[in-house]
C-alpha atoms as a PDB file:
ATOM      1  CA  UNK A   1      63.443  34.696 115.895  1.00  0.00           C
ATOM      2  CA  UNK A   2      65.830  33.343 115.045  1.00  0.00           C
ATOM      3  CA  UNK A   3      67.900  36.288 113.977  1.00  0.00           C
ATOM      4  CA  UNK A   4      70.675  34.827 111.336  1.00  0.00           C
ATOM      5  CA  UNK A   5      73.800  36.932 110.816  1.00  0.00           C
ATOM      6  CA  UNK A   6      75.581  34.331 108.049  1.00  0.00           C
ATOM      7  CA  UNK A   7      73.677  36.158 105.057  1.00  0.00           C
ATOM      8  CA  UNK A   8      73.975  39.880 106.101  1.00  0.00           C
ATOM      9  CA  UNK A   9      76.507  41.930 104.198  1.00  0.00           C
ATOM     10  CA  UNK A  10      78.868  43.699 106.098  1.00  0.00           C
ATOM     11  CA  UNK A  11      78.031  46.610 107.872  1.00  0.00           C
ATOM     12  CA  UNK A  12      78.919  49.163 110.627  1.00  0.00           C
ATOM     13  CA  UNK A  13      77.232  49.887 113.096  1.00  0.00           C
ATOM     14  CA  UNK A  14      74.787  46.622 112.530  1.00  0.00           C
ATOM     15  CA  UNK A  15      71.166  48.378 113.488  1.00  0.00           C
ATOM     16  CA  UNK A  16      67.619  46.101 114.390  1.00  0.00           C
ATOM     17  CA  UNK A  17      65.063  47.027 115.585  1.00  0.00           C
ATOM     18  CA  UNK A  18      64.355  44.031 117.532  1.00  0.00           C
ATOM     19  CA  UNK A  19      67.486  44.321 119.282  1.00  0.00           C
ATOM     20  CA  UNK A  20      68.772  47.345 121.762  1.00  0.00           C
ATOM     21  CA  UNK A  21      72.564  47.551 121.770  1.00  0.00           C
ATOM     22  CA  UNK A  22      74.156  48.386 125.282  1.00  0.00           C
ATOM     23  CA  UNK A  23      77.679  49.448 125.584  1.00  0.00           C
ATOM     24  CA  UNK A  24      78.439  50.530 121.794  1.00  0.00           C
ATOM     25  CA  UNK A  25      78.011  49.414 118.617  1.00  0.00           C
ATOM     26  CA  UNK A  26      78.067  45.787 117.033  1.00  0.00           C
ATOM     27  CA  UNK A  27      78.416  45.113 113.623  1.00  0.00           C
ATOM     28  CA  UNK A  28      78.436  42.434 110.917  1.00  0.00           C
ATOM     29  CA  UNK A  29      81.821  41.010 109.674  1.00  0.00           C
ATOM     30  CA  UNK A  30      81.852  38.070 107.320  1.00  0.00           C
ATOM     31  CA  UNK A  31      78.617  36.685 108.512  1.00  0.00           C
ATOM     32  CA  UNK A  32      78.828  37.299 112.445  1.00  0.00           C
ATOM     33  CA  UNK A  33      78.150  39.900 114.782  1.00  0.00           C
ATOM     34  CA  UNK A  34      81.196  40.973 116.453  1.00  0.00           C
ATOM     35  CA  UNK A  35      81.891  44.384 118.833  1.00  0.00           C
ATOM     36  CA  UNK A  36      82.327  47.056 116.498  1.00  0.00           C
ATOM     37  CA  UNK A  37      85.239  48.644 118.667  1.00  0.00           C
ATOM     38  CA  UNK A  38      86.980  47.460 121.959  1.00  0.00           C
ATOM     39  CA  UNK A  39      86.054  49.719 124.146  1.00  0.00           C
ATOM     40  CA  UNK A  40      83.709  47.452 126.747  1.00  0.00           C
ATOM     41  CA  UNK A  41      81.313  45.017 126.625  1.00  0.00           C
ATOM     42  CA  UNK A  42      78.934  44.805 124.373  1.00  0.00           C
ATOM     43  CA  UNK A  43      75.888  43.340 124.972  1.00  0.00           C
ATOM     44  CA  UNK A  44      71.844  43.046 122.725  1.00  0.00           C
ATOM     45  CA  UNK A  45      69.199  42.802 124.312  1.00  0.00           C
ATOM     46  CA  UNK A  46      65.736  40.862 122.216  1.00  0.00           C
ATOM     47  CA  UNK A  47      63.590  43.913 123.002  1.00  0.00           C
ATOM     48  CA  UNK A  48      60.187  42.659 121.084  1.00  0.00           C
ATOM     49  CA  UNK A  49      58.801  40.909 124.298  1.00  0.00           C
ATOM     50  CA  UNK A  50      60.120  39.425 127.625  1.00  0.00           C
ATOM     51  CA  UNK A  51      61.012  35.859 128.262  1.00  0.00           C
ATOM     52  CA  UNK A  52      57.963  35.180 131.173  1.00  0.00           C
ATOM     53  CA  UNK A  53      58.405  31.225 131.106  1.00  0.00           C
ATOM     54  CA  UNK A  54      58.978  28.894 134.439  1.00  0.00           C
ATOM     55  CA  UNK A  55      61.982  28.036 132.320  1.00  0.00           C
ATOM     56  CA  UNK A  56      63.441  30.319 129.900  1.00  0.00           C
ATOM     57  CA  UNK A  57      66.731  29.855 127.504  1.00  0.00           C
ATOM     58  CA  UNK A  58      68.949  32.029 125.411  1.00  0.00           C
ATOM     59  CA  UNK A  59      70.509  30.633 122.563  1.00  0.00           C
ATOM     60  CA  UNK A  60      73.547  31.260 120.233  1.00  0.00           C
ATOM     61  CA  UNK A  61      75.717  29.439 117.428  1.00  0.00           C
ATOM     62  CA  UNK A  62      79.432  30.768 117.410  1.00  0.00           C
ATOM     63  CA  UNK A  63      81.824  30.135 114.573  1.00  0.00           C
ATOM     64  CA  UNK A  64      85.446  30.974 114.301  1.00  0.00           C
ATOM     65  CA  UNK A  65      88.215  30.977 116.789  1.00  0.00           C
ATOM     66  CA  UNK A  66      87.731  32.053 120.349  1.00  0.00           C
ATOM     67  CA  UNK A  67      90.924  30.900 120.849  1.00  0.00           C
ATOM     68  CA  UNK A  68      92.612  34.418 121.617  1.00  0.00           C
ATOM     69  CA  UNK A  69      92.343  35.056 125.233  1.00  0.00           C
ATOM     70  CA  UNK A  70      90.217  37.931 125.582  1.00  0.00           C
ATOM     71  CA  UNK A  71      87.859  37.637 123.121  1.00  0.00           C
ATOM     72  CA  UNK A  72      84.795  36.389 124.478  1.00  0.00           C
ATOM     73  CA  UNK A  73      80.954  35.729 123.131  1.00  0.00           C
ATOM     74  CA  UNK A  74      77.910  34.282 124.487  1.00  0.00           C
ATOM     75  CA  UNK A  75      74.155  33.673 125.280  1.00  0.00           C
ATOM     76  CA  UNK A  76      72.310  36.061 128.058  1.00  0.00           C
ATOM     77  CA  UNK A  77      69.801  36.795 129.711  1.00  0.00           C
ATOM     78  CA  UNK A  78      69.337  40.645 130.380  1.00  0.00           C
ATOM     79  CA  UNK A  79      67.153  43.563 131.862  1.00  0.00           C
ATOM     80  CA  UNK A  80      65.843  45.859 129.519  1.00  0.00           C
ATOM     81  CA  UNK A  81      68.477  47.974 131.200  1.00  0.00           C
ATOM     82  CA  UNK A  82      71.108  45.740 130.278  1.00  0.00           C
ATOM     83  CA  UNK A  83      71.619  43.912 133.924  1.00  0.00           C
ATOM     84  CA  UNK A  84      71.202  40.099 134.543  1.00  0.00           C
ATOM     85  CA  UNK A  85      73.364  37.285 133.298  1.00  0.00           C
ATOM     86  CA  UNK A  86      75.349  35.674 130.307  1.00  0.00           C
ATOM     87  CA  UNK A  87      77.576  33.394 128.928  1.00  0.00           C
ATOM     88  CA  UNK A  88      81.747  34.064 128.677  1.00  0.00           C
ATOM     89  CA  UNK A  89      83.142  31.876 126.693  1.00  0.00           C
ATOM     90  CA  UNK A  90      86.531  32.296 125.774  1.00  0.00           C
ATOM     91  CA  UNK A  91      89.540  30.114 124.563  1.00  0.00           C
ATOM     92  CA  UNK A  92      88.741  27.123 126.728  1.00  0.00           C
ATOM     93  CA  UNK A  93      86.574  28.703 129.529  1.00  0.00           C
ATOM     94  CA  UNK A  94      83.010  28.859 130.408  1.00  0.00           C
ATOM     95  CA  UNK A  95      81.580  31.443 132.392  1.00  0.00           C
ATOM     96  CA  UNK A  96      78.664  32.226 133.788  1.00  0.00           C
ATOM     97  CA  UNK A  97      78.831  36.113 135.004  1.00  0.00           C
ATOM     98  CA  UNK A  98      76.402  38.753 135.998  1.00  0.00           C
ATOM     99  CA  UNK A  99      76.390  41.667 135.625  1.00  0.00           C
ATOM    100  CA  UNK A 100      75.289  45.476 136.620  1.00  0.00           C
ATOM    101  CA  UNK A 101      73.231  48.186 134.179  1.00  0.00           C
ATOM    102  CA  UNK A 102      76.318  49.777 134.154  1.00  0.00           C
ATOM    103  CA  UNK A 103      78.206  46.648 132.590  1.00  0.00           C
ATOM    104  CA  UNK A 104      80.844  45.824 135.730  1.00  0.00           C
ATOM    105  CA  UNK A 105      80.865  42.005 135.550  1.00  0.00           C
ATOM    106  CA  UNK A 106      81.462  39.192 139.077  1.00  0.00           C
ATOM    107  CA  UNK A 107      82.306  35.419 137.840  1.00  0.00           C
ATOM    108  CA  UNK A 108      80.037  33.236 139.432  1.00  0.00           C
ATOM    109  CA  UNK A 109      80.223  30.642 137.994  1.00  0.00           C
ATOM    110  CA  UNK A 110      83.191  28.715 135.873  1.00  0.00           C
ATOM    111  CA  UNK A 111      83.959  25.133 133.858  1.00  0.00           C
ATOM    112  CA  UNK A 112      87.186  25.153 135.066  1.00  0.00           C
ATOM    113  CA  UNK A 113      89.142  25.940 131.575  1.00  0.00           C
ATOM    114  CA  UNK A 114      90.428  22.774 129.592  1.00  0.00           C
ATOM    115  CA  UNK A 115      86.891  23.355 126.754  1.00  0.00           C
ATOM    116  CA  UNK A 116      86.857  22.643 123.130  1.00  0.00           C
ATOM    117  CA  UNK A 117      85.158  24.174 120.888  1.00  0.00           C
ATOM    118  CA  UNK A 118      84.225  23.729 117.733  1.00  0.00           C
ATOM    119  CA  UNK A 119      83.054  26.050 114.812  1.00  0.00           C
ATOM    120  CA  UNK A 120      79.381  26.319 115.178  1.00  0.00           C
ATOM    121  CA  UNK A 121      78.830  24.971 118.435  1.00  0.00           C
ATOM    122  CA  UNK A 122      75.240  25.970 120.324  1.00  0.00           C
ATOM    123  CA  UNK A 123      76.197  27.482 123.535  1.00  0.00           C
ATOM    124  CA  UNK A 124      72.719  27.541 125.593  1.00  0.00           C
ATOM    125  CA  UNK A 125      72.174  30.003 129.061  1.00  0.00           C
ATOM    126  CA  UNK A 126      69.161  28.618 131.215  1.00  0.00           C
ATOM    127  CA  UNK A 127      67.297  29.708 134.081  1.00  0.00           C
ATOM    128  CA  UNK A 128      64.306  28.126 136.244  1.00  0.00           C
ATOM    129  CA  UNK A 129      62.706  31.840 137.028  1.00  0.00           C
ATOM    130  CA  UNK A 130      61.444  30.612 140.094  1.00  0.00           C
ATOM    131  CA  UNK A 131      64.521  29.885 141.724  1.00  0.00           C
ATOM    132  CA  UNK A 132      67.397  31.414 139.862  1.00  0.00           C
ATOM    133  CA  UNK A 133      68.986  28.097 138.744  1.00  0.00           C
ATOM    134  CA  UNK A 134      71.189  28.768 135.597  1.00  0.00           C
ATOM    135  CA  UNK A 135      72.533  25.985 133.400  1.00  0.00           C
ATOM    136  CA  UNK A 136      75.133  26.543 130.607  1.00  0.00           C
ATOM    137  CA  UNK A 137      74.571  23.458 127.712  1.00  0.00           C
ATOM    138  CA  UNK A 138      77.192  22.807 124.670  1.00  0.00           C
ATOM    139  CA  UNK A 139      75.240  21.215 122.247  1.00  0.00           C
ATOM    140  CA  UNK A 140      72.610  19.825 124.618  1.00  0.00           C
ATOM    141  CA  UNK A 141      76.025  18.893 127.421  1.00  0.00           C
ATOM    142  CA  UNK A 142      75.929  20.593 130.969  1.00  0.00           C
ATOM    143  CA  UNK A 143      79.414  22.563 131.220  1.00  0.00           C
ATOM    144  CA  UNK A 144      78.156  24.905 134.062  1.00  0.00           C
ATOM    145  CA  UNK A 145      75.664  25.556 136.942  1.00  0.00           C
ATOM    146  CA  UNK A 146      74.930  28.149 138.841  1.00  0.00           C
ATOM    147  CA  UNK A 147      72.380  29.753 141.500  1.00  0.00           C
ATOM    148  CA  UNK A 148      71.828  33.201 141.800  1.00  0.00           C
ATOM    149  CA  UNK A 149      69.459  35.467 142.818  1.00  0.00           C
ATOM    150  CA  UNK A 150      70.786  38.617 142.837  1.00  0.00           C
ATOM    151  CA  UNK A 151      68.144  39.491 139.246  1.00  0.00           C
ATOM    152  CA  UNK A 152      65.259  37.478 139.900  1.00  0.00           C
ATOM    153  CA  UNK A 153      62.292  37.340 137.150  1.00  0.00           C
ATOM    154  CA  UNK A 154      59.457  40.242 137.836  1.00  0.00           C
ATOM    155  CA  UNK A 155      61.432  42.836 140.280  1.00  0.00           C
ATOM    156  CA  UNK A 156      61.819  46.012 140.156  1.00  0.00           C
ATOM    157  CA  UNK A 157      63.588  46.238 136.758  1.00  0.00           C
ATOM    158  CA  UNK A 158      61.157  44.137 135.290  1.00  0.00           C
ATOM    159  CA  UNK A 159      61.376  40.889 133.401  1.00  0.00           C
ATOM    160  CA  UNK A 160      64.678  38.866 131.688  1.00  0.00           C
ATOM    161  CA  UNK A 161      64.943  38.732 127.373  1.00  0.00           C
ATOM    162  CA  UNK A 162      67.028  36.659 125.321  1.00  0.00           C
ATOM    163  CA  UNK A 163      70.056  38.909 124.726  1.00  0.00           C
ATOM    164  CA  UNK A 164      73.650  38.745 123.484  1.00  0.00           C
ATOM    165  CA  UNK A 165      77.016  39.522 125.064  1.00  0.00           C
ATOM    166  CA  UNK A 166      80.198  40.055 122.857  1.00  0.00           C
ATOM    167  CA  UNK A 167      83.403  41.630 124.337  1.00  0.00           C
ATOM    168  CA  UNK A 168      86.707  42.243 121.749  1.00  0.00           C
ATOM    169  CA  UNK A 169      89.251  41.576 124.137  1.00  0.00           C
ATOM    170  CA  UNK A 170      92.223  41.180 121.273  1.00  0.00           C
ATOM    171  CA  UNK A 171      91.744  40.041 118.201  1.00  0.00           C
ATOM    172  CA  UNK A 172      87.996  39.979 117.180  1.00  0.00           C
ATOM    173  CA  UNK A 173      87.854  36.633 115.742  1.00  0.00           C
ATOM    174  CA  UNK A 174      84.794  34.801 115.714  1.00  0.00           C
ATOM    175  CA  UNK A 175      81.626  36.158 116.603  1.00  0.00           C
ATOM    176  CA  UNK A 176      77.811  34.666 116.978  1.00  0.00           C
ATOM    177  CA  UNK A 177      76.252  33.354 113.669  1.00  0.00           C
ATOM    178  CA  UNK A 178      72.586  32.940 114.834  1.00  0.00           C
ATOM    179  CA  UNK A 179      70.453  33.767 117.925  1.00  0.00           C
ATOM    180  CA  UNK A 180      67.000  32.607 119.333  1.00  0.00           C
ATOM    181  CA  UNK A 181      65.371  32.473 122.896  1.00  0.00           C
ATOM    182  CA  UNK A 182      62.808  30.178 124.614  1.00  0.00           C
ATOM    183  CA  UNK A 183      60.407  31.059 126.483  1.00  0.00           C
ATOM    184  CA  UNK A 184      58.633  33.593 125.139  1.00  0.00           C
ATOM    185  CA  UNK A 185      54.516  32.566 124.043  1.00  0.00           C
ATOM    186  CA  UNK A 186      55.776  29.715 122.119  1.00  0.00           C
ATOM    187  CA  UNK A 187      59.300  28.089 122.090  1.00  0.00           C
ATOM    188  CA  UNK A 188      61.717  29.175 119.511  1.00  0.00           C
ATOM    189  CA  UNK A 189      62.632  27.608 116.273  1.00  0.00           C
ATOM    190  CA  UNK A 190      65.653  25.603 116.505  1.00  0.00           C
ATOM    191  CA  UNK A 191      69.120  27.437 115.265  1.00  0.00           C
ATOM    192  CA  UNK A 192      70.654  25.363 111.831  1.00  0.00           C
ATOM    193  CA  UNK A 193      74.155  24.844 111.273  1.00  0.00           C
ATOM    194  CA  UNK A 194      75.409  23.466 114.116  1.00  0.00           C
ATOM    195  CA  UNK A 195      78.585  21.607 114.888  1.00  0.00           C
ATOM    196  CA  UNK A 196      78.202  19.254 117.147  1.00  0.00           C
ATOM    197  CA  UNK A 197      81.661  18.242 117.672  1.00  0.00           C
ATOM    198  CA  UNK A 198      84.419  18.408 120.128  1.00  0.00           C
ATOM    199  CA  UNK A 199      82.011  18.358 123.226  1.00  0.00           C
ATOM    200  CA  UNK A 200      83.077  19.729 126.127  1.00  0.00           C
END
């Protein structure tokens, strides 16, 4: 960790072995891991070892338009199996949503619309374990909050990772340029290249 997409060559499907790929196929286009076809959500999962801080935090860095309505990237926390949480963001909307092992997906959480976002922003998903308390952060700014308990740390399908979710709802543009999680043993290194402008 991180894992940085900008210097990978294109390729299809996109395979690591420190990531399990739910719902299809991802792959690397001009530096950024995008859904490698449109037919549902696509979400990676950091399998190497579960996030078991009081306070844990899944980060990404998107660049390139999110603009088209449908489209829609973000940071997560997952399940091995896939359920938990993440991070919609699309156009000018923030949403937190959870969602099943089986991918269906319930808003819970929303800024409202009106968002601008810059190439490179740090989109940030965070959860107190203990009491399901979910924060979404634009570089370091609170955009959403959210409690929620229906995936809670340690129950029966085990523990939350860091994890991805990507959905190609029209066009495909942009897509996530780097990707690291807190809370792990140690904290993770920082993600570079970010643009810290246009704040939501």
């Amino acid at each position: 960790i991180p894992i940085d997409f900008t210097g990978l060559s294109d390729i299809n499907p996109y395979v690591n072995t420190d990531l399990t790929f739910i719902g299809g196929n991802q792959k690397i286009s001009a530096g950024r891991l995008v859904p490698a076809d449109s037919s549902s959500i696509k979400r990676a999962v950091y399998n190497v070892a579960a996030a078991t801080a009081t306070t844990i935090v899944s980060k990404v860095n998107i660049n390139g338009s999110n603009a088209v309505a449908g489209d829609a990237r973000g940071p997560a926390l997952y399940k091995s199996n896939g359920e938990g949480y993440h991070v919609r963001i699309s156009g000018g909307d923030v949403a937190i949503q959870k969602v099943t092992s089986a991918g269906a997906v319930t808003q819970i959480a929303s800024n409202g619309g009106g968002g601008i976002f810059a190439d490179g922003s740090l989109f940030e998903l965070s959860m107190i374990t203990a009491t399901g308390a979910m924060t979404v952060l634009q570089n370091s700014v609170s955009v959403a909050t959210v409690t929620d308990t229906t995936y809670a740390q340690g129950d029966a399908s085990g523990d939350f990772f860091g994890g991805i979710y990507n959905n190609w709802g029209n066009s495909n543009a942009g897509g996530i340029e780097q990707f690291t999680i807190d809370g792990l043993a140690a904290a993770g290194p920082a993600i570079t290249n970010v643009n810290t402008t246009n704040v939501v």
